[in-house]
N, C-alpha and C. Protein backbone atom coordinates (compact mmCIF):
# COMPACT_ATOMS: atom_id res chain seq x y z
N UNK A 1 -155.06 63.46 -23.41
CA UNK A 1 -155.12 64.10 -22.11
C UNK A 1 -155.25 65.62 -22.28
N UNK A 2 -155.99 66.52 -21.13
CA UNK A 2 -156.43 67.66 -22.00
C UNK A 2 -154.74 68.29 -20.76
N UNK A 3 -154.79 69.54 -20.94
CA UNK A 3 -153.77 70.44 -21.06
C UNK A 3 -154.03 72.11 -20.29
N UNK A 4 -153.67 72.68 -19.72
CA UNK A 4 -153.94 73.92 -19.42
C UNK A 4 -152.89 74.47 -19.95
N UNK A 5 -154.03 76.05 -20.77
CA UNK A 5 -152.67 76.32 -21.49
C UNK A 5 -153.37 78.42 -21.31
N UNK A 6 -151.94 79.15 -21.23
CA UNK A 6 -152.51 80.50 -21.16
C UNK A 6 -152.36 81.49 -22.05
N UNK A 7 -152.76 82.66 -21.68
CA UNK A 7 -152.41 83.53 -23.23
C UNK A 7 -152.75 85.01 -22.10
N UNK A 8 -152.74 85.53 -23.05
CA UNK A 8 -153.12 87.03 -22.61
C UNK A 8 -153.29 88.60 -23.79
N UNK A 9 -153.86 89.59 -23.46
CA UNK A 9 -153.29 90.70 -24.72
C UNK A 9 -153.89 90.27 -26.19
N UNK A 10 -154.69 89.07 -26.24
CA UNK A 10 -154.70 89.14 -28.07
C UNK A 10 -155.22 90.28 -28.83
N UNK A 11 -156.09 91.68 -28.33
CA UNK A 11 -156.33 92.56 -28.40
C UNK A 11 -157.55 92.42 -29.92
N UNK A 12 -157.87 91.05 -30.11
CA UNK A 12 -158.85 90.72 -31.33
C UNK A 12 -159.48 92.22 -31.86
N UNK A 13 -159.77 92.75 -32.97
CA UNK A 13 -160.21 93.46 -33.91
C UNK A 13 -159.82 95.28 -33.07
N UNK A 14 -158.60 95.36 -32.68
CA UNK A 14 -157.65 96.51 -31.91
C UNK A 14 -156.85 97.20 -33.05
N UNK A 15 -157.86 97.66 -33.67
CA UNK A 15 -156.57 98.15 -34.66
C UNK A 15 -155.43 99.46 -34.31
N UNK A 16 -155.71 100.26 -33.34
CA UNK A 16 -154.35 101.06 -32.91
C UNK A 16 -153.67 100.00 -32.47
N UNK A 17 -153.67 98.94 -32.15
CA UNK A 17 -152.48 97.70 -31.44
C UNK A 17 -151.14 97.69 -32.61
N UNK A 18 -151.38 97.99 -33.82
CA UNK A 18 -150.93 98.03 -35.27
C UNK A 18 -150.04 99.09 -35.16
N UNK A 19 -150.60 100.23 -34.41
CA UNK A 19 -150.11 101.32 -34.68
C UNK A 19 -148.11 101.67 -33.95
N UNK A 20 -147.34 102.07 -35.53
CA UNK A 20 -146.19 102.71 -34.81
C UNK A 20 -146.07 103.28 -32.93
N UNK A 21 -147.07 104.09 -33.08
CA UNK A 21 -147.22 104.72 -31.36
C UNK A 21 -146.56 103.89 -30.66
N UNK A 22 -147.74 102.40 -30.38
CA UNK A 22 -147.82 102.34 -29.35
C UNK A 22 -146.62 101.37 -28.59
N UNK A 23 -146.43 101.19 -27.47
CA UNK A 23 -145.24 100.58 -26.98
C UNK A 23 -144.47 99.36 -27.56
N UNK A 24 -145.60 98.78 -28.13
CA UNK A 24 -144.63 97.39 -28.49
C UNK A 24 -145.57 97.24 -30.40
N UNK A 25 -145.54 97.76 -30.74
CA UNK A 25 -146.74 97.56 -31.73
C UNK A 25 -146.61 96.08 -32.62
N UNK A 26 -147.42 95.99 -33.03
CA UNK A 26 -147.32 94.59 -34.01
C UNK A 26 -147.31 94.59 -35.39
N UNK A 27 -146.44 93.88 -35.92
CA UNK A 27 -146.43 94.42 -37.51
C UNK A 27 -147.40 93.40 -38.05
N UNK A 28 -148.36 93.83 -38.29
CA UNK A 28 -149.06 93.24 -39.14
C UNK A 28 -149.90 93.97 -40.41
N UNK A 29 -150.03 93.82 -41.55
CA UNK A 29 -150.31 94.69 -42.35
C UNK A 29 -151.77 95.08 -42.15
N UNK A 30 -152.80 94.27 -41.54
CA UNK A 30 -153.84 94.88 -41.26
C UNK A 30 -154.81 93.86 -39.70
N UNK A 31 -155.41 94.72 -39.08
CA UNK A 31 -156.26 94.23 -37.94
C UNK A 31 -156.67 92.52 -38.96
N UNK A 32 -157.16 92.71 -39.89
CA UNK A 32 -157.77 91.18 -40.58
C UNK A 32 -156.69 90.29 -40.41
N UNK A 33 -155.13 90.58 -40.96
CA UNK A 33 -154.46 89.79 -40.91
C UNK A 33 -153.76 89.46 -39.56
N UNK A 34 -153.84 90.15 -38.69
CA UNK A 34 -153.60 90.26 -37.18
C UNK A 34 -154.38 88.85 -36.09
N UNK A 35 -155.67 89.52 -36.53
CA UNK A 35 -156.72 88.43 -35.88
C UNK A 35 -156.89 86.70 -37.08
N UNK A 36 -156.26 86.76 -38.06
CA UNK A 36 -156.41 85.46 -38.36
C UNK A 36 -155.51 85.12 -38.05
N UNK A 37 -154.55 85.18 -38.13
CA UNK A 37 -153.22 84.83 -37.41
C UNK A 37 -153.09 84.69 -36.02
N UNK A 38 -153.25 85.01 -35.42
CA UNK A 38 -153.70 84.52 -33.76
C UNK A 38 -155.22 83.75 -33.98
N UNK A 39 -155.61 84.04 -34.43
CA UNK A 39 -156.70 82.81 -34.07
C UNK A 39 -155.60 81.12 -34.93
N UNK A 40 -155.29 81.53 -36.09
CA UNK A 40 -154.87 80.46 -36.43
C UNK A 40 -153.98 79.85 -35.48
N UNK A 41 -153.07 80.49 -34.74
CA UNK A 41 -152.06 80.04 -33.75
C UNK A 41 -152.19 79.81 -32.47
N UNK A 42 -153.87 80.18 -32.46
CA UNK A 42 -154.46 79.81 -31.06
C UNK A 42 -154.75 78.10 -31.59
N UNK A 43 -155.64 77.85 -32.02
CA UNK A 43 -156.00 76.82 -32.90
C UNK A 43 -155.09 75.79 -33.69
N UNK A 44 -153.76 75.98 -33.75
CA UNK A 44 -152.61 75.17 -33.37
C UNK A 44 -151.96 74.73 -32.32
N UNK A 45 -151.86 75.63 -31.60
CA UNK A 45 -151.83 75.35 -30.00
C UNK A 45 -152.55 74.96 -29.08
N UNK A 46 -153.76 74.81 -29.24
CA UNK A 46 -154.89 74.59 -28.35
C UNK A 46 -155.53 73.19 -29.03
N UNK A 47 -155.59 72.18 -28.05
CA UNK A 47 -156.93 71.21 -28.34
C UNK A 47 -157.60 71.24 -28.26
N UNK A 48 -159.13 70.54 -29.10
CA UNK A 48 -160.38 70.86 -28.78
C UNK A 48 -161.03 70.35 -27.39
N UNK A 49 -160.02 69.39 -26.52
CA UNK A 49 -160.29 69.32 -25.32
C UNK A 49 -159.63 69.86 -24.10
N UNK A 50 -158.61 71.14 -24.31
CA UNK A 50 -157.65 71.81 -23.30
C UNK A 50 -158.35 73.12 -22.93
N UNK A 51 -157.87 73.35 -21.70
CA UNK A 51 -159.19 74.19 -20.97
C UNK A 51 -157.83 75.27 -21.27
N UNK A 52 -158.27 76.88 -21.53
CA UNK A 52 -157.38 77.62 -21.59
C UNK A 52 -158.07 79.31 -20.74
N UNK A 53 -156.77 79.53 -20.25
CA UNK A 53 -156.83 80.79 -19.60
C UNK A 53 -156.35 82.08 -20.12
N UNK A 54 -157.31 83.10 -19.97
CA UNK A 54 -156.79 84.15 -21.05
C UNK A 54 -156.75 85.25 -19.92
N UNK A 55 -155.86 85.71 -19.69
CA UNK A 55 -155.52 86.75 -18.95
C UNK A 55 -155.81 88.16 -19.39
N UNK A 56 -156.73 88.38 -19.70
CA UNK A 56 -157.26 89.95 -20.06
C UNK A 56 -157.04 90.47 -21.45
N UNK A 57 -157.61 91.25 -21.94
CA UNK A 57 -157.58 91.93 -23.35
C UNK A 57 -157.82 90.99 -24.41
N UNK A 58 -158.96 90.54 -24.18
CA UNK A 58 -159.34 89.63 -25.52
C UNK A 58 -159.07 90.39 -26.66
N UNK A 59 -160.65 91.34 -26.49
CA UNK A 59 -160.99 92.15 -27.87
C UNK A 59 -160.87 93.63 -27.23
N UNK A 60 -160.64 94.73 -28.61
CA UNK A 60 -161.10 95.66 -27.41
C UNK A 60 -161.40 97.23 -28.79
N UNK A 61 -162.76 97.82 -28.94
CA UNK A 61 -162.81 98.45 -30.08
C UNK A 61 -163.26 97.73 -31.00
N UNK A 62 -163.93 96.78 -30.52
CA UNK A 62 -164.71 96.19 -31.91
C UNK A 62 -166.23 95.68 -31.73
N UNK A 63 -167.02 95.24 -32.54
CA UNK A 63 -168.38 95.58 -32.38
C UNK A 63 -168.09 93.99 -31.10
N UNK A 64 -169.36 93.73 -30.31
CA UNK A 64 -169.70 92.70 -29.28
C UNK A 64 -169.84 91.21 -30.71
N UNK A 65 -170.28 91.54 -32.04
CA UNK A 65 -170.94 90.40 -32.73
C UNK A 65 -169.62 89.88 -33.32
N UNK A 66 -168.44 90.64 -33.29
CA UNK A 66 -166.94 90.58 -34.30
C UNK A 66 -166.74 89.52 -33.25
N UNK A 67 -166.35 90.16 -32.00
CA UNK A 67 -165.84 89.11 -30.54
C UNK A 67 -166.39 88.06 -30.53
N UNK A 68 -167.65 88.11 -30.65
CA UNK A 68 -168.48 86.95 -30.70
C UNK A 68 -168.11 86.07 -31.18
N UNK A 69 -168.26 86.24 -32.77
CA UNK A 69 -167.70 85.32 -33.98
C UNK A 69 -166.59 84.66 -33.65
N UNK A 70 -165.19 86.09 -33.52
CA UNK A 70 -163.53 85.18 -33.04
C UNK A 70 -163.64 84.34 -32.18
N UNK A 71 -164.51 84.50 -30.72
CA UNK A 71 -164.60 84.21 -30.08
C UNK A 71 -164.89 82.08 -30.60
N UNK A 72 -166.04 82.16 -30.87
CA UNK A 72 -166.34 80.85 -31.45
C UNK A 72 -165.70 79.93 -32.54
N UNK A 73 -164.52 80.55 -33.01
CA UNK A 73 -163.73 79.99 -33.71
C UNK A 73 -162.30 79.56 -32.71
N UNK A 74 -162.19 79.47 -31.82
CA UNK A 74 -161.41 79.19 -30.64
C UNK A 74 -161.51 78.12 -30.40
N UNK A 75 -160.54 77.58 -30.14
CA UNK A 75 -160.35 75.85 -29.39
C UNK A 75 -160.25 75.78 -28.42
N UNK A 76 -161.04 74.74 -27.58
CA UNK A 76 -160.65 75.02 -26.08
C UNK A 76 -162.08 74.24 -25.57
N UNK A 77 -161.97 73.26 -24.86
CA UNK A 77 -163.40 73.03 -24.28
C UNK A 77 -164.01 74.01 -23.18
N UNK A 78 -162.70 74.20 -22.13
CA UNK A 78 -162.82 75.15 -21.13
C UNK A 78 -161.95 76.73 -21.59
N UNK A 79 -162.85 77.75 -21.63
CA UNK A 79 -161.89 78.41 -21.51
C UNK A 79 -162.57 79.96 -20.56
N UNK A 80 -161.78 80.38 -20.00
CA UNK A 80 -161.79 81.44 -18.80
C UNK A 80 -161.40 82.51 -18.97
N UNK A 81 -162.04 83.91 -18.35
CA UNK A 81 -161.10 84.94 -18.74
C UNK A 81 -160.95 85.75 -17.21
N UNK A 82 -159.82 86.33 -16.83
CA UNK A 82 -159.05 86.89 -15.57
C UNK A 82 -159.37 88.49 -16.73
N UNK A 83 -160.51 89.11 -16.05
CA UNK A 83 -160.58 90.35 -16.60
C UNK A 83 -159.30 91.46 -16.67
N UNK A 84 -158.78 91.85 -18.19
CA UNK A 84 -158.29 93.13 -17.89
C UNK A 84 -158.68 94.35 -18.32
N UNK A 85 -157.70 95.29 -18.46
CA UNK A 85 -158.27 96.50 -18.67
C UNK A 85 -159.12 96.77 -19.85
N UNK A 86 -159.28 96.23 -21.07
CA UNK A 86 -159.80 96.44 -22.02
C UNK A 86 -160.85 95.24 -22.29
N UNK A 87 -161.12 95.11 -21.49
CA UNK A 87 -162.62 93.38 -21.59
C UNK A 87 -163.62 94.09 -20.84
N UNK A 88 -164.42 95.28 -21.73
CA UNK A 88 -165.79 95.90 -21.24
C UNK A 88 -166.64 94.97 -22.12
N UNK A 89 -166.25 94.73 -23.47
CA UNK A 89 -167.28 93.55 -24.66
C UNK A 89 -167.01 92.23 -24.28
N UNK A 90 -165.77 91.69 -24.25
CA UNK A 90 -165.14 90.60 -23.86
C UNK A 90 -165.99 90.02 -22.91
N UNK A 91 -166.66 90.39 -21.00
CA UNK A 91 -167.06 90.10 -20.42
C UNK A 91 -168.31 89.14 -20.68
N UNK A 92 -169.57 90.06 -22.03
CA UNK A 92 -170.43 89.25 -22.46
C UNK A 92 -170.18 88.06 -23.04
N UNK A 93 -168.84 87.82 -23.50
CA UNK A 93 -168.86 86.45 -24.32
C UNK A 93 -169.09 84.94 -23.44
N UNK A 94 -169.23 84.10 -23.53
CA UNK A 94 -169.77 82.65 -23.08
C UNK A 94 -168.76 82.17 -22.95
N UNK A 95 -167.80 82.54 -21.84
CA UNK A 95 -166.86 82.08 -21.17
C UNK A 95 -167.17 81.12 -20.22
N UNK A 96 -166.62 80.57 -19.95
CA UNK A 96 -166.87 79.17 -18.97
C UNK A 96 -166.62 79.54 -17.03
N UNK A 97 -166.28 81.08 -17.24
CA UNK A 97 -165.85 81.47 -15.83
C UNK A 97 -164.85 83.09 -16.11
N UNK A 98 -165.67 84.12 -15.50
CA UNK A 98 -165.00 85.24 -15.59
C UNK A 98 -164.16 85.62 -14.34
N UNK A 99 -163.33 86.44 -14.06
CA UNK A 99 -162.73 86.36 -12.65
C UNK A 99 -161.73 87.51 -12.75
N UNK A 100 -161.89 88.56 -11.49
CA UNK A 100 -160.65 89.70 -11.69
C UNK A 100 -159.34 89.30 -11.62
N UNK A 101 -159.00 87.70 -10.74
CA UNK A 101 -158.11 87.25 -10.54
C UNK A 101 -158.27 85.83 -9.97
N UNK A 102 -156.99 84.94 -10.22
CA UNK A 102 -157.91 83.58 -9.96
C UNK A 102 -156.08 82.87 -9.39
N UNK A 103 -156.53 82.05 -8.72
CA UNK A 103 -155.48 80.82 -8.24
C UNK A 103 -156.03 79.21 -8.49
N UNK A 104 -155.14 79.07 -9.44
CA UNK A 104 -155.98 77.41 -10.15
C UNK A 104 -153.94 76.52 -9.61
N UNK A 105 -154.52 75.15 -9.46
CA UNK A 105 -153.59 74.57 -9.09
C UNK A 105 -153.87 73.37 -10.61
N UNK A 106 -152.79 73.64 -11.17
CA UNK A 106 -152.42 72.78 -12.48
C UNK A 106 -151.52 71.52 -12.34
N UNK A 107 -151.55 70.43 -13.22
CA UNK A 107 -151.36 69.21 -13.46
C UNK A 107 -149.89 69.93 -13.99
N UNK A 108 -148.27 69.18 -13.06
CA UNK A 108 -147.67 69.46 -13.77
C UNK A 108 -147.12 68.33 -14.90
N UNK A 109 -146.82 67.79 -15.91
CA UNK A 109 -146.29 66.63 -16.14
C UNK A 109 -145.05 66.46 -16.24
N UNK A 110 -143.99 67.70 -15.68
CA UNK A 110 -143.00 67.02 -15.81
C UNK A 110 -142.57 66.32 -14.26
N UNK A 111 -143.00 66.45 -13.27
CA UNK A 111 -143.01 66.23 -11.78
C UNK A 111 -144.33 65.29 -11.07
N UNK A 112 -145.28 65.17 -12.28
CA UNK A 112 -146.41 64.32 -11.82
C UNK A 112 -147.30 64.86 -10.57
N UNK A 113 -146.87 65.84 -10.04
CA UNK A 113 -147.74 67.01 -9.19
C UNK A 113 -148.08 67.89 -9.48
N UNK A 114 -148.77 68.66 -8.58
CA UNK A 114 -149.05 70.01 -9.48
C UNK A 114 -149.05 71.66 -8.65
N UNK A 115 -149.59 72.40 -9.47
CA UNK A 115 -148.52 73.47 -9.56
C UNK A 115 -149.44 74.92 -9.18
N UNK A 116 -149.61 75.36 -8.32
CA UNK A 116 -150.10 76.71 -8.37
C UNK A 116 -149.84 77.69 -8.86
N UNK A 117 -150.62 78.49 -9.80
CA UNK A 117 -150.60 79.51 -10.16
C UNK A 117 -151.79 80.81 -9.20
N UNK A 118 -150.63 81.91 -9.65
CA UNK A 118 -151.63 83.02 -9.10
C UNK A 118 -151.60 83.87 -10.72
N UNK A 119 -153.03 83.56 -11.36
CA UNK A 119 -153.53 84.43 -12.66
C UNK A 119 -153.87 86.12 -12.05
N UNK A 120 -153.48 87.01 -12.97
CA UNK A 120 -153.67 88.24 -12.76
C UNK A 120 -153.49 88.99 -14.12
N UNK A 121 -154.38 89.93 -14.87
CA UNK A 121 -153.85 91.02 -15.68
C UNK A 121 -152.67 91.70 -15.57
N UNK A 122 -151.89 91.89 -14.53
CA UNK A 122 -151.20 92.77 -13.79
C UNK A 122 -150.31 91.99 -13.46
N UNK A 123 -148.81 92.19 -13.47
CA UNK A 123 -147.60 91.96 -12.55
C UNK A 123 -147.48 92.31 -11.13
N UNK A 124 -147.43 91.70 -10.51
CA UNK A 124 -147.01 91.39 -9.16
C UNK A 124 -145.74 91.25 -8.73
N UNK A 125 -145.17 92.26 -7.50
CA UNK A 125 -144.07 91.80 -6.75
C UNK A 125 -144.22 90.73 -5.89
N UNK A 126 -145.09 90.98 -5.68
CA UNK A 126 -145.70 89.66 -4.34
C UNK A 126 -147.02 89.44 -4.45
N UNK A 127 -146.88 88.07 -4.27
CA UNK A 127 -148.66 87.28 -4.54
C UNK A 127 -149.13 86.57 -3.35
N UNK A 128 -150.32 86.32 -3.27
CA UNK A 128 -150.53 85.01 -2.63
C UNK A 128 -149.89 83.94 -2.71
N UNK A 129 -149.51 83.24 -1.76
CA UNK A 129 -149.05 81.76 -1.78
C UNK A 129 -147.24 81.69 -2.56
N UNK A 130 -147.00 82.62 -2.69
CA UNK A 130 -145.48 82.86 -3.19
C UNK A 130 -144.46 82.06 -2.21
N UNK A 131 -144.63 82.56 -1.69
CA UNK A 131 -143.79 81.91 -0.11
C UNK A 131 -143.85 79.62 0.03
N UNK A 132 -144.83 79.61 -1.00
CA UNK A 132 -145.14 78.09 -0.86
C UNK A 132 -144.75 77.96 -2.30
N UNK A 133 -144.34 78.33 -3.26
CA UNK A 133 -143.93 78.00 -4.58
C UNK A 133 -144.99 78.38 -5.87
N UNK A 134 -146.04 79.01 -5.08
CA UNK A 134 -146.89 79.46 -6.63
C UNK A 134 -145.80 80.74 -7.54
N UNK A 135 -146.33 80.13 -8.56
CA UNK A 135 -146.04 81.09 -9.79
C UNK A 135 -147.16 81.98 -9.86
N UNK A 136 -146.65 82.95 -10.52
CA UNK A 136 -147.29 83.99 -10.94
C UNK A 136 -146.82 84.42 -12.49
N UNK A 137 -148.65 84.60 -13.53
CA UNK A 137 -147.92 84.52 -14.42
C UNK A 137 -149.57 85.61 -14.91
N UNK A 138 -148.80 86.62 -15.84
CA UNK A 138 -149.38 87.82 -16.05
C UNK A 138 -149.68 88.26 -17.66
N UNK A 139 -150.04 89.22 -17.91
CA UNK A 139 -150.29 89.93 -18.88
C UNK A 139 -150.01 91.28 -19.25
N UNK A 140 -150.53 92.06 -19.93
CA UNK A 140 -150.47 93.61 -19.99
C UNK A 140 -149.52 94.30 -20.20
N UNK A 141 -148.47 93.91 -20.02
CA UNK A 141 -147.05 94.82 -20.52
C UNK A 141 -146.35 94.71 -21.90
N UNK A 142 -147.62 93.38 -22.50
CA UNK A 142 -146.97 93.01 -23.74
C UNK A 142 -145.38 93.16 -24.10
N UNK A 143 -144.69 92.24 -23.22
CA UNK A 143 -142.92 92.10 -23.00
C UNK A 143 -142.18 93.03 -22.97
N UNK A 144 -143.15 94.28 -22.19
CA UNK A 144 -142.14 95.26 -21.99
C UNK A 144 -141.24 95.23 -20.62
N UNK A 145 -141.57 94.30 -19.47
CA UNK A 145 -141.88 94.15 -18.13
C UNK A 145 -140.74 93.27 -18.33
N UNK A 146 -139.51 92.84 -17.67
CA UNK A 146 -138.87 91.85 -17.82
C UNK A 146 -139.45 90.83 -16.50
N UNK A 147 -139.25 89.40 -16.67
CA UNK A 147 -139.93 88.52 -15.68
C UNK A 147 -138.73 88.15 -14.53
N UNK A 148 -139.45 87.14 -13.55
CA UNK A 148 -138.20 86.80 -12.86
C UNK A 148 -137.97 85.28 -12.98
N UNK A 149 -137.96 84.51 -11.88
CA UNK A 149 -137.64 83.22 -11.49
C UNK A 149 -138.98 82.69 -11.40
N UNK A 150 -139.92 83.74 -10.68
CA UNK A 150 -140.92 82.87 -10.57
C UNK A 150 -142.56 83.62 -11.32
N UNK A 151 -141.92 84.89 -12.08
CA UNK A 151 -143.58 85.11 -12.86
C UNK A 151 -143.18 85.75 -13.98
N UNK A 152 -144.01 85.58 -14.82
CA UNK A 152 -143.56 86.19 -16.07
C UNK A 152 -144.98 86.60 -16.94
N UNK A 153 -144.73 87.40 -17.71
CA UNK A 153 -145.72 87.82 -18.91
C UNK A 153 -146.09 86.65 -19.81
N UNK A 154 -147.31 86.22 -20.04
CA UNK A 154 -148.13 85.58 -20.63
C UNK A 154 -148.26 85.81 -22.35
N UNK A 155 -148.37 87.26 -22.32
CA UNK A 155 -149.21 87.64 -23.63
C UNK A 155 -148.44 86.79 -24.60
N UNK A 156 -149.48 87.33 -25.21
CA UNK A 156 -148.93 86.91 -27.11
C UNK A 156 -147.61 87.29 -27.86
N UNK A 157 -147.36 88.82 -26.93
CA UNK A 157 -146.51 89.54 -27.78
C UNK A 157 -145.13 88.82 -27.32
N UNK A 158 -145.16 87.93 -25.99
CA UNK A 158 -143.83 87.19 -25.71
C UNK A 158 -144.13 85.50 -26.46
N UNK A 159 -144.69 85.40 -26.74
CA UNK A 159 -144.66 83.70 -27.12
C UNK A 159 -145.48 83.29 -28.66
N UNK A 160 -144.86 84.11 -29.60
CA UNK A 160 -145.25 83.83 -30.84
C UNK A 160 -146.68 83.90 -31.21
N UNK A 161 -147.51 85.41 -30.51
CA UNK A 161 -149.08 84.78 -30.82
C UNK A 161 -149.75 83.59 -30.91
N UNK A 162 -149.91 83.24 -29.48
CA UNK A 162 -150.84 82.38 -29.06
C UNK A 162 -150.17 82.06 -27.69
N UNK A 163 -151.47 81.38 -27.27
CA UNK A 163 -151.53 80.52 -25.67
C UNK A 163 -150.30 79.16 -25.69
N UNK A 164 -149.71 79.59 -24.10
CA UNK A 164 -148.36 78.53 -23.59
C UNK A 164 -148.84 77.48 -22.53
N UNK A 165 -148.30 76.47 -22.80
CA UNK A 165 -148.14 75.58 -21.73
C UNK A 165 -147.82 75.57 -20.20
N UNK A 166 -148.14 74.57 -19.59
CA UNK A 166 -146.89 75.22 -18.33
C UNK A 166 -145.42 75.18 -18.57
N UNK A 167 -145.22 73.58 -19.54
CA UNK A 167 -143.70 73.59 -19.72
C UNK A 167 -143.35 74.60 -20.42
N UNK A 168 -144.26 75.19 -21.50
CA UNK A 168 -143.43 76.34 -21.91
C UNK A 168 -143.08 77.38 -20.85
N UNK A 169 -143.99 77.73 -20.33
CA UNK A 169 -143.50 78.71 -19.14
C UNK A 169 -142.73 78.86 -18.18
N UNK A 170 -142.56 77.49 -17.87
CA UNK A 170 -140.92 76.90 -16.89
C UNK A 170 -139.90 77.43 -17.56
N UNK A 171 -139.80 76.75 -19.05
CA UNK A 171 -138.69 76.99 -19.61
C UNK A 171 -138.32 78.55 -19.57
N UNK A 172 -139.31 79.64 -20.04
CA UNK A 172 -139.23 80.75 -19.66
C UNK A 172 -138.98 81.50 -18.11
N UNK A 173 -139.11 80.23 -17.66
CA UNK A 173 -138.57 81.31 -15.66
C UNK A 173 -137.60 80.42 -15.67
N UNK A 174 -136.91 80.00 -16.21
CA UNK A 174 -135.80 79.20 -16.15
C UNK A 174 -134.52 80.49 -17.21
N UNK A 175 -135.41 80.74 -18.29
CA UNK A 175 -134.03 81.80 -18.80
C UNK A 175 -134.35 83.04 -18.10
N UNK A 176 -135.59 83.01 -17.35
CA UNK A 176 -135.50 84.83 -16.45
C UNK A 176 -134.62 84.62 -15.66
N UNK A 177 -134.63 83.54 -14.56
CA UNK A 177 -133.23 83.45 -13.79
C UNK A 177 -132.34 83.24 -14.17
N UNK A 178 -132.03 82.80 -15.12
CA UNK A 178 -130.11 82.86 -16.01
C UNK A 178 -130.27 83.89 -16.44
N UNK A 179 -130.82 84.95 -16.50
CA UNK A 179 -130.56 86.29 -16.92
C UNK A 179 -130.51 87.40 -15.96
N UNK A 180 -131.40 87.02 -14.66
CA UNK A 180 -130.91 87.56 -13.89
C UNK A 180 -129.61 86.86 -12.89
N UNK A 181 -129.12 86.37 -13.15
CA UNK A 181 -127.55 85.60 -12.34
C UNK A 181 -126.87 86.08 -13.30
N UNK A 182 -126.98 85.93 -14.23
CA UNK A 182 -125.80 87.24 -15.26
C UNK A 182 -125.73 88.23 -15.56
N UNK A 183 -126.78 89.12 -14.83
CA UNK A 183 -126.63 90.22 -14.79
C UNK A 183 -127.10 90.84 -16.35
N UNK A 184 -126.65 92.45 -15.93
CA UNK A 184 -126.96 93.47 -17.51
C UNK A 184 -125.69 93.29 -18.11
């Protein structure tokens, strides 16, 4: 059975992403070992028949033919990208559906119904369809942003490099609200 699964931030062939500077940086000893490693952990996580959503910052600083390549070493029959700030190359790639922002209603399996999401680069206080139980689930702050009950950061830099499930993501608005009921 195929699967929807999301990601965000992989920042493919970004080598200031490496860098001390920047807010959350990534230790990796080099951009090469950065991008095989998320691709490898995309490609563990992903089936070759699960449609996946990437919430902005594929690649960003690297030639269009590098993206290309990572790009096609990706698992995923379907996969989509919710443009963010750094997907000027990204856009050309043979995505199955580009979009500044998107509301997809997902298969849940632990409830046998399913589940709205509101996709965005960006955190949101308030979304569409909130008021009816959509989630909202984001990118871009690479886990600097703390989440709540009902949206949380996507990227890589919160979920072990690579794309989550929905159950993974429950489980994650499940400890944002036990963390916010207990306070700082």
């Amino acid at each position: 059975m195929s699967r929807h699964l999301f990601v965000s931030d992989t920042h493919f062939g970004h080598r200031a992403i490496l860098s001390p500077r920047m807010q959350s940086p990534r230790t990796f000893a080099s951009i090469e070992a950065h991008d095989e490693t998320l691709i490898a952990r995309w490609n563990a996580a992903v089936r070759p028949e699960d449609t996946v959503w990437h919430l902005g910052d594929f690649s960003y600083r690297c030639s269009e033919d590098y993206a290309r390549s990572v790009f096609g070493r990706l698992r995923g029959r379907y996969r989509f990208l919710v443009r963010g700030n750094h997907d000027r190359i990204s856009v050309r790639l043979p995505w199955d559906g580009i979009f500044d922002v998107a509301r997809v209603a997902v298969p849940d399996p632990a409830t046998g119904t399913t589940v709205g999401l509101f996709l965005f680069h960006y955190a949101c206080r308030v979304w569409p369809r909130m008021h009816r139980g959509d989630l909202h689930i984001y990118g871009h702050s690479h886990g600097t942003l703390p989440g709540t009950a009902t949206s949380t950061d996507v990227g890589v830099d919160c979920f072990g490099f690579r794309p989550v499930t929905l159950d993974e993501i429950r489980v994650r608005l499940h400890e944002n609200a036990r963390s916010l009921e207990d306070g700082p």
